[in-house]
Structures are given as C-alpha cells and as structure tokens.
PDB file of N, CA and C in Angstrom:
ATOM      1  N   UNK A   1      20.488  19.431   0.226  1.00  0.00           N
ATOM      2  CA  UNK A   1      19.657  18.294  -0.142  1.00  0.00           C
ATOM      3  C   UNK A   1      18.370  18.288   0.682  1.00  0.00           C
ATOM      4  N   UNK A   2      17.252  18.056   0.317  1.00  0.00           N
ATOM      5  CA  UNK A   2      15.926  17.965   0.799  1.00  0.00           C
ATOM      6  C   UNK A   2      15.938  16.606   1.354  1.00  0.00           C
ATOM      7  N   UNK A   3      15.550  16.842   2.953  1.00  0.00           N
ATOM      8  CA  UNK A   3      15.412  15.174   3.371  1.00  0.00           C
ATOM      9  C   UNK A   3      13.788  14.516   3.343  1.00  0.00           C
ATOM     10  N   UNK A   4      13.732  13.090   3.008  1.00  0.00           N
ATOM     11  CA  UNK A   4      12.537  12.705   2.811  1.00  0.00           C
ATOM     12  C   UNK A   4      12.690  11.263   4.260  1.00  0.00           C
ATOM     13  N   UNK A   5      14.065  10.923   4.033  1.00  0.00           N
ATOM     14  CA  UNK A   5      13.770   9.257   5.195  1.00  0.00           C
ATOM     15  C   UNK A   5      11.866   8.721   5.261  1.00  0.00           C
ATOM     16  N   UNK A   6      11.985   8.251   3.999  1.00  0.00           N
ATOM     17  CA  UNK A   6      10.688   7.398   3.832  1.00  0.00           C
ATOM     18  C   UNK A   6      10.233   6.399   2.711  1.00  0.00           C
ATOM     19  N   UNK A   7       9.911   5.627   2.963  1.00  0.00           N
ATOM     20  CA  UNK A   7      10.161   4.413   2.147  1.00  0.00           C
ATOM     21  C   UNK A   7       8.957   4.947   0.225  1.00  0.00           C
ATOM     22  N   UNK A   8      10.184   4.471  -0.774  1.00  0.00           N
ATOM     23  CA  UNK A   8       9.779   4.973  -1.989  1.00  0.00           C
ATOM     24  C   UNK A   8       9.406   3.589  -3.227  1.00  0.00           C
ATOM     25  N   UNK A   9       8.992   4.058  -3.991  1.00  0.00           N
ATOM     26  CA  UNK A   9       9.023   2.818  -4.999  1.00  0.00           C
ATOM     27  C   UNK A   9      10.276   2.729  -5.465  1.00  0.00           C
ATOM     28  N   UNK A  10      10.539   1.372  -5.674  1.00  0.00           N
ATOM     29  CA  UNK A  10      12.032   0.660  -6.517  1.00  0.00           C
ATOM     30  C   UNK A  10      12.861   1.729  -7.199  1.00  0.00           C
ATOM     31  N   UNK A  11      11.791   2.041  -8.272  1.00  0.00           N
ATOM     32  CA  UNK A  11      12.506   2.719  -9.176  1.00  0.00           C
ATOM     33  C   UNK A  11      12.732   4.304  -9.261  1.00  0.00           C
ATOM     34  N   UNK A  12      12.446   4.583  -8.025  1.00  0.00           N
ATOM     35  CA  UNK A  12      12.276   6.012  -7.981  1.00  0.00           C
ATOM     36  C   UNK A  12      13.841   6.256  -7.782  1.00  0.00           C
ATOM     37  N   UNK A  13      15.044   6.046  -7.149  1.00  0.00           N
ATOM     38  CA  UNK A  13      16.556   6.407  -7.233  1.00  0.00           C
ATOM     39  C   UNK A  13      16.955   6.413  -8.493  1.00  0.00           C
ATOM     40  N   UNK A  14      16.630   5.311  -9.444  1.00  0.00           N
ATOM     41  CA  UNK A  14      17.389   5.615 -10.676  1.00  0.00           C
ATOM     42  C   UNK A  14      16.287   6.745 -11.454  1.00  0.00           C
ATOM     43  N   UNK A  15      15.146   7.066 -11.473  1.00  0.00           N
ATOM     44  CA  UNK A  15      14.425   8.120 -12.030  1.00  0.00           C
ATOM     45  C   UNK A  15      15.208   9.454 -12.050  1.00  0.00           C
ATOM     46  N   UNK A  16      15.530   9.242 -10.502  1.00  0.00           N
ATOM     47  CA  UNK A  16      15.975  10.813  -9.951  1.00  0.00           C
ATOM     48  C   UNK A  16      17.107  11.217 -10.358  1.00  0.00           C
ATOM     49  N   UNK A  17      18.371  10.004 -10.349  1.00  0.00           N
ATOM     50  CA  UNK A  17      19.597  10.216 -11.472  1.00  0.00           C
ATOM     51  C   UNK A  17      19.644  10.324 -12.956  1.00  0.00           C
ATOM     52  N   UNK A  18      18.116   9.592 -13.423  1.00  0.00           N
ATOM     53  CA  UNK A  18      18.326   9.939 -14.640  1.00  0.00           C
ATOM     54  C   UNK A  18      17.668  11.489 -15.426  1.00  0.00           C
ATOM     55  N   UNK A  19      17.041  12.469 -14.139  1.00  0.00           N
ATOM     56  CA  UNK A  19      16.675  13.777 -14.112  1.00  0.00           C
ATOM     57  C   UNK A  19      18.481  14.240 -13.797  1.00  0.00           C
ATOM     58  N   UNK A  20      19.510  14.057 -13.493  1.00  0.00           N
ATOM     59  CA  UNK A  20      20.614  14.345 -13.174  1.00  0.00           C
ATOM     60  C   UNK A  20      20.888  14.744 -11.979  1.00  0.00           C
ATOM     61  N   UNK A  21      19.890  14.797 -10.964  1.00  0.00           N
ATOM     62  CA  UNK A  21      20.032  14.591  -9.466  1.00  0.00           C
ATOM     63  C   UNK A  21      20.892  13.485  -8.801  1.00  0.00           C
ATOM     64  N   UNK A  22      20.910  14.314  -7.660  1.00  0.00           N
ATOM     65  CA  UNK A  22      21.997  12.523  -6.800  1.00  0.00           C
ATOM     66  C   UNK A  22      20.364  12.567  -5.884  1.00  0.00           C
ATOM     67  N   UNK A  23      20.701  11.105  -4.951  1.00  0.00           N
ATOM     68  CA  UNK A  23      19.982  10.697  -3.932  1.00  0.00           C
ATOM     69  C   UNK A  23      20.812  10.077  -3.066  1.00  0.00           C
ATOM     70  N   UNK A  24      20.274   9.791  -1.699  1.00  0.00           N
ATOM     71  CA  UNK A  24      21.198   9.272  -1.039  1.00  0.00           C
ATOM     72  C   UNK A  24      19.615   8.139  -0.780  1.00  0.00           C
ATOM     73  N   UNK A  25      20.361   6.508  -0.460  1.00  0.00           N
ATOM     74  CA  UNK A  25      19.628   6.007  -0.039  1.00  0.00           C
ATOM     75  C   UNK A  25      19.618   4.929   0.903  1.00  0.00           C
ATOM     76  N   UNK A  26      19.264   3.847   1.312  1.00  0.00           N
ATOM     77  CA  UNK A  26      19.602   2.838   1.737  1.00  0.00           C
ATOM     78  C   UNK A  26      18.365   1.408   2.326  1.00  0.00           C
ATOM     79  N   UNK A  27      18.666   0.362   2.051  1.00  0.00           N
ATOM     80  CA  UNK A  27      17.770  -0.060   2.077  1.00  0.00           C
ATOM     81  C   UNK A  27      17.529  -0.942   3.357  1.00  0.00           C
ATOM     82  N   UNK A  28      16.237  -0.742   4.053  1.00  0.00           N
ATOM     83  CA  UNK A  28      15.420  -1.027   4.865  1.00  0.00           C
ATOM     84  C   UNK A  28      15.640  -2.425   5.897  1.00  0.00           C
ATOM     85  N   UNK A  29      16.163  -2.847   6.857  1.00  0.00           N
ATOM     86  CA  UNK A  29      15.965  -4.293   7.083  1.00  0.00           C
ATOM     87  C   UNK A  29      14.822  -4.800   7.519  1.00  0.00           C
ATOM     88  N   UNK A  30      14.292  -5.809   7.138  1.00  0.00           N
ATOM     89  CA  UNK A  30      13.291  -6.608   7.379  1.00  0.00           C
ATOM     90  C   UNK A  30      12.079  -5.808   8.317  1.00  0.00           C
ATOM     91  N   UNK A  31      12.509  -5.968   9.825  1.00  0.00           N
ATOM     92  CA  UNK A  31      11.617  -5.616  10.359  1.00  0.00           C
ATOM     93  C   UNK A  31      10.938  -3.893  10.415  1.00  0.00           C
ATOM     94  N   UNK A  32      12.331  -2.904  10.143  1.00  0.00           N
ATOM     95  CA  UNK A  32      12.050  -1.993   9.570  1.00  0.00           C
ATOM     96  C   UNK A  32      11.462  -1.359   8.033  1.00  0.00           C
ATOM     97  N   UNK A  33      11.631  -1.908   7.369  1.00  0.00           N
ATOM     98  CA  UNK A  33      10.441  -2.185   6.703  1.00  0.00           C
ATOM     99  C   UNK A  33       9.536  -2.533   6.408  1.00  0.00           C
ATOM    100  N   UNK A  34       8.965  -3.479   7.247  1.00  0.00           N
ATOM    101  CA  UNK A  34       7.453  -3.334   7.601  1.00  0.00           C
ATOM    102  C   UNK A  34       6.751  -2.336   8.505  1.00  0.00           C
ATOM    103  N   UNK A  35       7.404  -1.983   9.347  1.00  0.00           N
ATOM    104  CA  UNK A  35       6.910  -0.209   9.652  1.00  0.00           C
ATOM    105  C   UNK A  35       7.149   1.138   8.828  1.00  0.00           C
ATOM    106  N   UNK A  36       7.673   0.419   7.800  1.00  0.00           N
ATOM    107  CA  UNK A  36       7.501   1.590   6.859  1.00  0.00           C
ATOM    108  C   UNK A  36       6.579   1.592   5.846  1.00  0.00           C
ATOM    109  N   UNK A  37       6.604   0.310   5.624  1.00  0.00           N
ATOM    110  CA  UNK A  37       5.440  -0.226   4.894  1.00  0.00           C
ATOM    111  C   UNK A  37       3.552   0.313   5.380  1.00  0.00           C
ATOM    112  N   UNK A  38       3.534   0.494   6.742  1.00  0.00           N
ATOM    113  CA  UNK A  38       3.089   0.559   7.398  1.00  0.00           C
ATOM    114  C   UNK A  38       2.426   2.546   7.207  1.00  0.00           C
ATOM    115  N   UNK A  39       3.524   2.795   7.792  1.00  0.00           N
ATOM    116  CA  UNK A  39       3.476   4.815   7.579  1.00  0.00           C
ATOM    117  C   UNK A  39       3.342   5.119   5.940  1.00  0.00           C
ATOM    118  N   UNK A  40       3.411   3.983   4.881  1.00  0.00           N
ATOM    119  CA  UNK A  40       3.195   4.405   3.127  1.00  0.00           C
ATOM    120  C   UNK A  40       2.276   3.876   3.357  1.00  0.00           C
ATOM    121  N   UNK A  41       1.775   2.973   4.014  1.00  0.00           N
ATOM    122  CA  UNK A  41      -0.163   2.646   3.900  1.00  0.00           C
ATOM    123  C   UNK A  41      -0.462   3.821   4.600  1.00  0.00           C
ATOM    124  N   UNK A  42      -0.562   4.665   5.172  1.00  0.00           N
ATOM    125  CA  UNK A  42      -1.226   5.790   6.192  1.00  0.00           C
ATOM    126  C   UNK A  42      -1.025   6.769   5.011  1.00  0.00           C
ATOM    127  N   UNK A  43       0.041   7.035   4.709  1.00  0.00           N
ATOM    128  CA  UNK A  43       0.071   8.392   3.727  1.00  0.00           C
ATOM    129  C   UNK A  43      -0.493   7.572   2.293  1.00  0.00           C
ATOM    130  N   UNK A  44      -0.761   6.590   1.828  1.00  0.00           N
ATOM    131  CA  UNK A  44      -1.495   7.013   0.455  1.00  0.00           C
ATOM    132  C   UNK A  44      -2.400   7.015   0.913  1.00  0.00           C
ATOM    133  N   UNK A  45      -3.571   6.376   1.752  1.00  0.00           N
ATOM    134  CA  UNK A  45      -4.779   6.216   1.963  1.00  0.00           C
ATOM    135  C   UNK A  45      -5.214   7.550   2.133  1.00  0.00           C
ATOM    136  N   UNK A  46      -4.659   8.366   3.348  1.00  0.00           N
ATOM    137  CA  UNK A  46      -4.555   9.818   3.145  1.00  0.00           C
ATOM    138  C   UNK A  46      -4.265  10.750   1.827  1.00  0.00           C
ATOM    139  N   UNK A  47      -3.818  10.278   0.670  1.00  0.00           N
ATOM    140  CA  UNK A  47      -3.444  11.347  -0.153  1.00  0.00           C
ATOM    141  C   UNK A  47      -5.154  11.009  -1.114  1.00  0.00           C
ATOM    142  N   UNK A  48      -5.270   9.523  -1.030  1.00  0.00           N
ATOM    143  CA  UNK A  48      -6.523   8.983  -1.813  1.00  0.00           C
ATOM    144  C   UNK A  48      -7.733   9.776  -1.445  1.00  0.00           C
ATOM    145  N   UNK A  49      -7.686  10.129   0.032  1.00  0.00           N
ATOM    146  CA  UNK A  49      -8.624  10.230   0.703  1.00  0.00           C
ATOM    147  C   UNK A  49      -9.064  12.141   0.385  1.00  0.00           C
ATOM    148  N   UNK A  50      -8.061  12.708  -0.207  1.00  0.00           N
ATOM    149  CA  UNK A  50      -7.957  14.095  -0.582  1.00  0.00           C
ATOM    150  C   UNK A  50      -8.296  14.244  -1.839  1.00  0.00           C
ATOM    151  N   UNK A  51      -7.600  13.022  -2.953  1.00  0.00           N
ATOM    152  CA  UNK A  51      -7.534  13.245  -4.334  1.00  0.00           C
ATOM    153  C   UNK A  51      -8.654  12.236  -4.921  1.00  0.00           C
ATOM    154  N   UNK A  52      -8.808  11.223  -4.080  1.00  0.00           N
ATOM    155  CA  UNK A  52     -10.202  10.391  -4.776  1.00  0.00           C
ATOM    156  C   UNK A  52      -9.901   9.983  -6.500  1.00  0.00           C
ATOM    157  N   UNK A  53      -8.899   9.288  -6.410  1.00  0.00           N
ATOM    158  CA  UNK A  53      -8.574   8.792  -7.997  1.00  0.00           C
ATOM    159  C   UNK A  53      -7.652   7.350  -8.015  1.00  0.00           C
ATOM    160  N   UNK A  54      -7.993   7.176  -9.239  1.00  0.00           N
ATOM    161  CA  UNK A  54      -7.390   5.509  -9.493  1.00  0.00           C
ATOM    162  C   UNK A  54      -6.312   5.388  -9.203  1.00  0.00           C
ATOM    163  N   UNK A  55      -5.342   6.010  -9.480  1.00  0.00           N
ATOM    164  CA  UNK A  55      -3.864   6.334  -9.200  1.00  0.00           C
ATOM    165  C   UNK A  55      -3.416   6.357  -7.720  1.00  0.00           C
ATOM    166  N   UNK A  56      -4.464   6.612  -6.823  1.00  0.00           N
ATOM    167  CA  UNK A  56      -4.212   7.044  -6.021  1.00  0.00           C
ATOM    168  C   UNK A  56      -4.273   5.346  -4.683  1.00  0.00           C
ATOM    169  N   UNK A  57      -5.768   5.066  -5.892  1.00  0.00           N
ATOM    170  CA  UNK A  57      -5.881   3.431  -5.086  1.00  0.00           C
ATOM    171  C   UNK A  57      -4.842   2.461  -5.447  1.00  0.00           C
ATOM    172  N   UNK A  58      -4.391   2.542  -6.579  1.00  0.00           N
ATOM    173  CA  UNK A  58      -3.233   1.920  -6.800  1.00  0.00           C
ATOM    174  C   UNK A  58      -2.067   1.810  -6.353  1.00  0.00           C
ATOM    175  N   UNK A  59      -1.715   2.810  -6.062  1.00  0.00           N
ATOM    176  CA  UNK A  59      -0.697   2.944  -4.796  1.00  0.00           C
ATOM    177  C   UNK A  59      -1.452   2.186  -3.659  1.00  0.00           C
ATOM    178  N   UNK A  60      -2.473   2.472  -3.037  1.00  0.00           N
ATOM    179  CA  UNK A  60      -2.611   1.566  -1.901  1.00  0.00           C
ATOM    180  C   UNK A  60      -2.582   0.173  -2.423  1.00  0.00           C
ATOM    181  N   UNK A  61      -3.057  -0.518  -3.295  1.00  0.00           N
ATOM    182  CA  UNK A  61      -2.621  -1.611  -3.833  1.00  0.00           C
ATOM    183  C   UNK A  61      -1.316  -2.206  -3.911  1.00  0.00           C
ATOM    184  N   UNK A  62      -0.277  -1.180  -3.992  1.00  0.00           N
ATOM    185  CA  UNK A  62       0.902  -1.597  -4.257  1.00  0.00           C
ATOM    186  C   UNK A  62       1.612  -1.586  -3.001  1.00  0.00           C
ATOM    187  N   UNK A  63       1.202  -1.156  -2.098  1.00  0.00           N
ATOM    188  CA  UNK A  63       1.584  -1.244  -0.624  1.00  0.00           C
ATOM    189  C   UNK A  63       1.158  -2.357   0.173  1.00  0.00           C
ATOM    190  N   UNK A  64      -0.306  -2.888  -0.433  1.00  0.00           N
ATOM    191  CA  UNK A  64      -0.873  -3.813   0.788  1.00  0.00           C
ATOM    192  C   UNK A  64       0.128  -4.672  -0.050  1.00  0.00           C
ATOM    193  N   UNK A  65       0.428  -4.985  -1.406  1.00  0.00           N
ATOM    194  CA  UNK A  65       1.185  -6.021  -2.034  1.00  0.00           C
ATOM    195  C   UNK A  65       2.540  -6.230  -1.014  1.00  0.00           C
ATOM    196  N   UNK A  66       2.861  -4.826  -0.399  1.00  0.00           N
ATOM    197  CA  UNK A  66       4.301  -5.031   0.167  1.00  0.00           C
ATOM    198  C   UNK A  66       4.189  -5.203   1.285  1.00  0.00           C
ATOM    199  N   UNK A  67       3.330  -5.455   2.025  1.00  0.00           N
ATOM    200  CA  UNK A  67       3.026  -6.027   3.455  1.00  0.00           C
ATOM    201  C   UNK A  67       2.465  -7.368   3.181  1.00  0.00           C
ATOM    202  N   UNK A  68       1.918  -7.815   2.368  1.00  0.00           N
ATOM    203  CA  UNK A  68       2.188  -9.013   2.159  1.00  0.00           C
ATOM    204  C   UNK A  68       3.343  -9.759   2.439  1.00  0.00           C
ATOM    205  N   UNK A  69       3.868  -9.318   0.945  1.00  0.00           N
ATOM    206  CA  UNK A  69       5.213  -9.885   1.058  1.00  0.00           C
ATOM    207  C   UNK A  69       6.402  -9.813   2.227  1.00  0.00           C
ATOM    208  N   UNK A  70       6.620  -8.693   3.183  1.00  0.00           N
ATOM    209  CA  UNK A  70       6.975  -8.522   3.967  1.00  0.00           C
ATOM    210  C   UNK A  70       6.187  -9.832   4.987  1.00  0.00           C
ATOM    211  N   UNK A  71       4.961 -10.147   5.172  1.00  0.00           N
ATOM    212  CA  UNK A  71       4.438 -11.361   6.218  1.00  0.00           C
ATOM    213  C   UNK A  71       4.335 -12.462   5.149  1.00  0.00           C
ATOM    214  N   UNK A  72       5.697 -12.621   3.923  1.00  0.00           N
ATOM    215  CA  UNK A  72       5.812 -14.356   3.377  1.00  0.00           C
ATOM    216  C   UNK A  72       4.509 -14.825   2.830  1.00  0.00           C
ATOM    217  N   UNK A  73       3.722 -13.675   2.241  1.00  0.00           N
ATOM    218  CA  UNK A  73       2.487 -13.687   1.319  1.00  0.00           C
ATOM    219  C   UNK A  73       2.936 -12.840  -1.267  1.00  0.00           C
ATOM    220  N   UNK A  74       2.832 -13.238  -1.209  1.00  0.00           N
ATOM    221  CA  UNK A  74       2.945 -13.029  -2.682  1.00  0.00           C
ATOM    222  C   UNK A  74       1.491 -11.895  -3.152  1.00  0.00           C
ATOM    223  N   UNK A  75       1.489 -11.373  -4.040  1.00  0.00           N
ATOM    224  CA  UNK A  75       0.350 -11.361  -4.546  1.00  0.00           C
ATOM    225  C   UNK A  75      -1.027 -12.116  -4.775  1.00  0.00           C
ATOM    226  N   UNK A  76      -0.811 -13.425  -5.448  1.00  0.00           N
ATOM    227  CA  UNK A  76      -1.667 -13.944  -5.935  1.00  0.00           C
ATOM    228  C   UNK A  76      -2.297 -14.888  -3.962  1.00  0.00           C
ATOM    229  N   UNK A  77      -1.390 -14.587  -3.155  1.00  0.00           N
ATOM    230  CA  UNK A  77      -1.911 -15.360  -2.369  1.00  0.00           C
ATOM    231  C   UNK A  77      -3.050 -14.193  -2.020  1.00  0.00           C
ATOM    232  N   UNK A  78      -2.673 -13.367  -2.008  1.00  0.00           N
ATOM    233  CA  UNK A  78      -3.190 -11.826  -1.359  1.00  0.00           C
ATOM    234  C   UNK A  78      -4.454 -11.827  -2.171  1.00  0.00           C
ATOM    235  N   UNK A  79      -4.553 -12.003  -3.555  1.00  0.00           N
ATOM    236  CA  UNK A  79      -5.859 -11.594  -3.923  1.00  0.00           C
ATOM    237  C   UNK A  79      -6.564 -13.140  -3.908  1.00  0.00           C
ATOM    238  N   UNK A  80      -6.302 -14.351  -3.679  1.00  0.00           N
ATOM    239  CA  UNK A  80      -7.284 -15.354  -3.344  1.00  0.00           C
ATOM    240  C   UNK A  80      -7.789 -14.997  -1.826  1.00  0.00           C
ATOM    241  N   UNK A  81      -6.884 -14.510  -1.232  1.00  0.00           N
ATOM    242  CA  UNK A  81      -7.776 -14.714   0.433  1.00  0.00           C
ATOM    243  C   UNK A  81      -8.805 -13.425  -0.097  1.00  0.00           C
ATOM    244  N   UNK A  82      -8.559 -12.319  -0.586  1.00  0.00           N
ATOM    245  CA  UNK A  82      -9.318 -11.310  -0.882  1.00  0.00           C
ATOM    246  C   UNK A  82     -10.863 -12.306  -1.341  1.00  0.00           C
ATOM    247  N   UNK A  83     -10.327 -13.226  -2.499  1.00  0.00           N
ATOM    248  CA  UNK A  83     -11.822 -13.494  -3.132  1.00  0.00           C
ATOM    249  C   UNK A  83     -12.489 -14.545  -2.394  1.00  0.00           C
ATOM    250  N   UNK A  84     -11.684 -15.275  -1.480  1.00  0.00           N
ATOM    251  CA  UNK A  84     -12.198 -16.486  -0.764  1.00  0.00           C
ATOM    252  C   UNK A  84     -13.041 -15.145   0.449  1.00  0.00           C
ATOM    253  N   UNK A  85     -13.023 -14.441   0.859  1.00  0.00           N
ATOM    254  CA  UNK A  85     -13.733 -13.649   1.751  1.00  0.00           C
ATOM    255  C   UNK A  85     -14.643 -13.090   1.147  1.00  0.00           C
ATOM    256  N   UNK A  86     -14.726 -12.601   0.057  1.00  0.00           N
ATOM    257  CA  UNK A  86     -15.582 -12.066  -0.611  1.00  0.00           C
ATOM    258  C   UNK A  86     -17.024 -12.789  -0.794  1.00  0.00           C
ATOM    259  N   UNK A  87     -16.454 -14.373  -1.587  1.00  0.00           N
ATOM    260  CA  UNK A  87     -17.507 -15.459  -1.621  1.00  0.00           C
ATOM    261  C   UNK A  87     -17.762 -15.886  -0.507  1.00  0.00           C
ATOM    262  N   UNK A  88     -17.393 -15.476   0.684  1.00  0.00           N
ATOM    263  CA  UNK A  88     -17.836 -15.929   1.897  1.00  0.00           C
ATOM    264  C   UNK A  88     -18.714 -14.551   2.470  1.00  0.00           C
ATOM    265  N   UNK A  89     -18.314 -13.749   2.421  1.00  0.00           N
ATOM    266  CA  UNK A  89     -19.071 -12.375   2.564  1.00  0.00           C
ATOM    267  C   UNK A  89     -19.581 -11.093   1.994  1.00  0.00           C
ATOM    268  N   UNK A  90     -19.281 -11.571   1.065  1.00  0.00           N
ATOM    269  CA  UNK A  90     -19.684 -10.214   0.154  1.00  0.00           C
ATOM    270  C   UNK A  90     -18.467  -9.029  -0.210  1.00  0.00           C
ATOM    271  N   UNK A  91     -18.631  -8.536  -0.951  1.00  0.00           N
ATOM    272  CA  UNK A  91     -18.076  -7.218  -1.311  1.00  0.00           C
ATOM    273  C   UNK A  91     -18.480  -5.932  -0.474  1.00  0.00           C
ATOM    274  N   UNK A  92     -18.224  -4.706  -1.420  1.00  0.00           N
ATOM    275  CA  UNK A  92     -19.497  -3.375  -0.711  1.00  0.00           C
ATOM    276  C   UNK A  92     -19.427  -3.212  -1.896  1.00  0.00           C
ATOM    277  N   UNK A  93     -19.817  -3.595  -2.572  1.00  0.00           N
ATOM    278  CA  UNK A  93     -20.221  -3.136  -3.940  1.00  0.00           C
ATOM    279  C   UNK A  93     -22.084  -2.656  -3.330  1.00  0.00           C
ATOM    280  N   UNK A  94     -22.361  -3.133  -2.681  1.00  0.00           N
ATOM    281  CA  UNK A  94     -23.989  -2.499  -2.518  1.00  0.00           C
ATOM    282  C   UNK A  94     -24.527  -1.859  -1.743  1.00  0.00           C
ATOM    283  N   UNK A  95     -23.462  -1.352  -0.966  1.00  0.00           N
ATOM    284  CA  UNK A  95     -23.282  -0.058  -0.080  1.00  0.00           C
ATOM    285  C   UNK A  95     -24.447  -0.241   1.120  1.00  0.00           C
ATOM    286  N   UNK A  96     -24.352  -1.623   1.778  1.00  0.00           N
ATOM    287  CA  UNK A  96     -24.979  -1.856   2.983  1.00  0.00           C
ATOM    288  C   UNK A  96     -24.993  -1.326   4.220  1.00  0.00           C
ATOM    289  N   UNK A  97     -25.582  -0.755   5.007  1.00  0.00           N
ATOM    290  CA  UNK A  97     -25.053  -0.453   6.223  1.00  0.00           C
ATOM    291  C   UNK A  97     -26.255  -1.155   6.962  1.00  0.00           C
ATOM    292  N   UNK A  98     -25.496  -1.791   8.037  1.00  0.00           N
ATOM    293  CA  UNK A  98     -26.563  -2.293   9.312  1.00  0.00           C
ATOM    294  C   UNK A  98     -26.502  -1.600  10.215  1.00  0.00           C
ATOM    295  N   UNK A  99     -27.745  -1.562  10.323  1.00  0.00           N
ATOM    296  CA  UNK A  99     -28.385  -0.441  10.935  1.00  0.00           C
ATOM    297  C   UNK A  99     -28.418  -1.216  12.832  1.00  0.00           C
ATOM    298  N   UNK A 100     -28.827  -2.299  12.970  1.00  0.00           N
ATOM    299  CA  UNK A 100     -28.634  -2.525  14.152  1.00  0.00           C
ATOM    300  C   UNK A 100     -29.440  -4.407  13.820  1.00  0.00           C
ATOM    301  N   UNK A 101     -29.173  -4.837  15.328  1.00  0.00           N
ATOM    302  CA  UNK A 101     -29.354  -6.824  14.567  1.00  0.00           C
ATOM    303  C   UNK A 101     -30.497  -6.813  16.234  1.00  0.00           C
ATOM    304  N   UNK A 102     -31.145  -7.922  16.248  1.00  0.00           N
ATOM    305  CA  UNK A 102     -32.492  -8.421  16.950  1.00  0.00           C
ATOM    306  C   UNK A 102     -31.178  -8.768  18.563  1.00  0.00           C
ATOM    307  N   UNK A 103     -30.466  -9.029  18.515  1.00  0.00           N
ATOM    308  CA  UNK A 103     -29.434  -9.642  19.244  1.00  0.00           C
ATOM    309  C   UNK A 103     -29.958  -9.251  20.729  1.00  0.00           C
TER     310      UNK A 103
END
C-alpha cells in the first residue's frame, strides 16, 4: 500500500473503493485537524503556484473554507468579512504597489 497520512477531500475514500481499491483511513481530531488543514493550505498554494489554474485556486478556496470552519466560522461568514475588508480596502484587482509613504 502507498502511504499518503494527509488530510484529503470527503469524498475521496469512497472514489477510491469505487475504482476497487481499499484505503485505510481515519478521521482527524479537532485540533489535529487544523494543522492539517494548515500543511493542505501550503501544498495547494504550492501546486497553484506551479500550475497557475482555476482548479487549482479552488482548492485553496476549499481549504480556507475548512479553517474556517475548524475556528467556528461557516462560509458565508468567511466571504462577508472577505467583502466587509474589501469595501474597507480595496481588492488587488489594480495591481498597486507602494512604493514608499512621506512617513
């Protein structure tokens, strides 16, 4: 058996049985899964960061969703603080960089 010990999407155990593979698995407690949550934000951002595709941000999407929820946040709370910051600061949609402030 090929070992992976790393946190997968839901449905990936029954995928793999229904290719006629076994898996072995088990699921995560609380605080250990948010450090795993943690090492699947590092590796997609990294795989995004190679492959540069939608698929790829989506997965990071679907991870920050699970660190949310892991810190007693939902989705929809997740994307209002997203837009309440946004209307408070902007996006990068306009690819700003400051260059340096009078300070």
């Amino acid at each position: 058996m090929k070992l992976y010990n790393k946190l997968v999407r839901d449905k990936i155990p029954e995928i793999i049985k229904k290719q006629g593979r076994e898996c072995e698995i088990e699921i995560a407690p609380k605080d250990k899964k948010y450090e795993l949550l943690e090492e699947k934000l590092k590796e997609e951002v990294n795989e995004f960061l190679e492959d540069k595709n939608l698929e790829e941000l989506a997965d990071i999407m679907e991870v920050l969703f699970g660190l949310a929820d892991s810190l007693g946040y939902d989705e929809e709370a997740l994307l209002e603080a997203r837009n309440k910051k946004r209307d408070e600061r902007g996006g990068f949609k306009e690819g700003i960089v400051l260059k340096c402030t009078g300070d």
